[in-house]
Protein backbone atom coordinates (compact mmCIF):
# COMPACT_ATOMS: atom_id res chain seq x y z
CA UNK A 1 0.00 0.00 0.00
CA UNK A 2 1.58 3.06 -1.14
CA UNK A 3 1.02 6.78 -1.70
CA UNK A 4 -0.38 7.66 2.01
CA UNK A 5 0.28 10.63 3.85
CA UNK A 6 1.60 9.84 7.15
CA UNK A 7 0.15 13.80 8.59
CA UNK A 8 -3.44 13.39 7.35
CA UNK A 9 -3.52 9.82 8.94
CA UNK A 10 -2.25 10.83 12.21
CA UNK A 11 -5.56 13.52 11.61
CA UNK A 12 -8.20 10.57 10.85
CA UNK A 13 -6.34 8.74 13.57
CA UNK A 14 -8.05 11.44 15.85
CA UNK A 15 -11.45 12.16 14.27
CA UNK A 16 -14.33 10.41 16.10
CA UNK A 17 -16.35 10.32 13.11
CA UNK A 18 -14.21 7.50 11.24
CA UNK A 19 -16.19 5.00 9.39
CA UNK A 20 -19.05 6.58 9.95
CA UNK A 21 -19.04 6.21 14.05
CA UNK A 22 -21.34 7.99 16.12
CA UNK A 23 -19.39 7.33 19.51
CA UNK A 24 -16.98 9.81 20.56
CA UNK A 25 -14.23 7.48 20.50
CA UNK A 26 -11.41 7.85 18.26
CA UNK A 27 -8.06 5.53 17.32
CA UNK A 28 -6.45 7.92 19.88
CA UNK A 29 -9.03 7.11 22.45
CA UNK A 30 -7.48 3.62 22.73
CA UNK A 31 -4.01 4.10 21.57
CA UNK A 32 -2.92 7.78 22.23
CA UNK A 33 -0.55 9.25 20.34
CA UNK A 34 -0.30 5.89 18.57
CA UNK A 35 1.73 4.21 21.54
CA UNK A 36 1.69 0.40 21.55
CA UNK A 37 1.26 0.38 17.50
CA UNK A 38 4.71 1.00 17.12
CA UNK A 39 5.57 -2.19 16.34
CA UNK A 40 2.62 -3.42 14.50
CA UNK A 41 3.07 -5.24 11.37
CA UNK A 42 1.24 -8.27 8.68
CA UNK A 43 -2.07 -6.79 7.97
CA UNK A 44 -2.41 -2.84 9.32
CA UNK A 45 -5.20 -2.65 6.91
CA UNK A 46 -7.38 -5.50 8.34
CA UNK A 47 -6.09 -4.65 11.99
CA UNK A 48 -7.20 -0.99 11.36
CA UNK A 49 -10.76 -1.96 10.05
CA UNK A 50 -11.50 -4.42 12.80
CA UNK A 51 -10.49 -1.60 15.81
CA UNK A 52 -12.96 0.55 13.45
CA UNK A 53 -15.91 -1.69 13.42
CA UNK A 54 -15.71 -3.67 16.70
CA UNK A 55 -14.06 -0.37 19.23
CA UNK A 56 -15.71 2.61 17.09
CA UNK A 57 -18.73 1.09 16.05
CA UNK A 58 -18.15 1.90 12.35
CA UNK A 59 -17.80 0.84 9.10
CA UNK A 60 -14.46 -0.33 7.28
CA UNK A 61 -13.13 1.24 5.27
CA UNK A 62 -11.87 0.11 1.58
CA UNK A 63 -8.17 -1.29 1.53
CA UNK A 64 -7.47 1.23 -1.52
CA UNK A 65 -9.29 4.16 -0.07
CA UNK A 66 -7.19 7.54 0.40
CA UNK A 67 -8.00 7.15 4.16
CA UNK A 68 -6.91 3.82 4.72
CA UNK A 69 -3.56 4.85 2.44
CA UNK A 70 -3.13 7.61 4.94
CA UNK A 71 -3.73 5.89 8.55
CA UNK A 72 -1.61 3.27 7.21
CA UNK A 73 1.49 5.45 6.26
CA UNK A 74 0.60 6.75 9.96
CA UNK A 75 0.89 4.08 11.73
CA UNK A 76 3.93 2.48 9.73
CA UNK A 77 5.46 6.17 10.22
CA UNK A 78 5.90 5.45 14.65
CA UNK A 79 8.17 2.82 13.75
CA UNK A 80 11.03 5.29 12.89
């Protein structure tokens, strides 16, 4: 998965509203400031759209969408 950008994910990473979600919980909520994902690897996508549905209450989102692209450059970006 290429072409993300590592600033607008860290944005979505924070938005309450991903997937559609009506709670007030974001990514953040459960992992602020990203900590304990910075050695996540294998699927980010499908790891990323199972915290969305099952912690958020939302929808997935598509594998090739610009938001997934971006959260996923995010995340891969706390490794450095």
């Amino acid at each position: 998965m290429q072409g993300g950008d590592a600033e607008r994910g860290k944005t979505l990473f924070t938005d309450p509203a991903l997937g559609g979600s009506k709670s007030a919980k974001s990514c953040n909520t459960c992992h602020p400031e990203g900590k304990g994902l910075e050695n996540t690897g294998g699927d980010i996508a499908g790891t990323i759209n199972a915290c969305i549905e099952k912690a958020l209450g939302g929808k997935p989102l598509a594998a090739d969408s610009k938001e997934m692209k971006d959260l996923v450059a995010y995340i891969t970006s706390l490794k450095k």
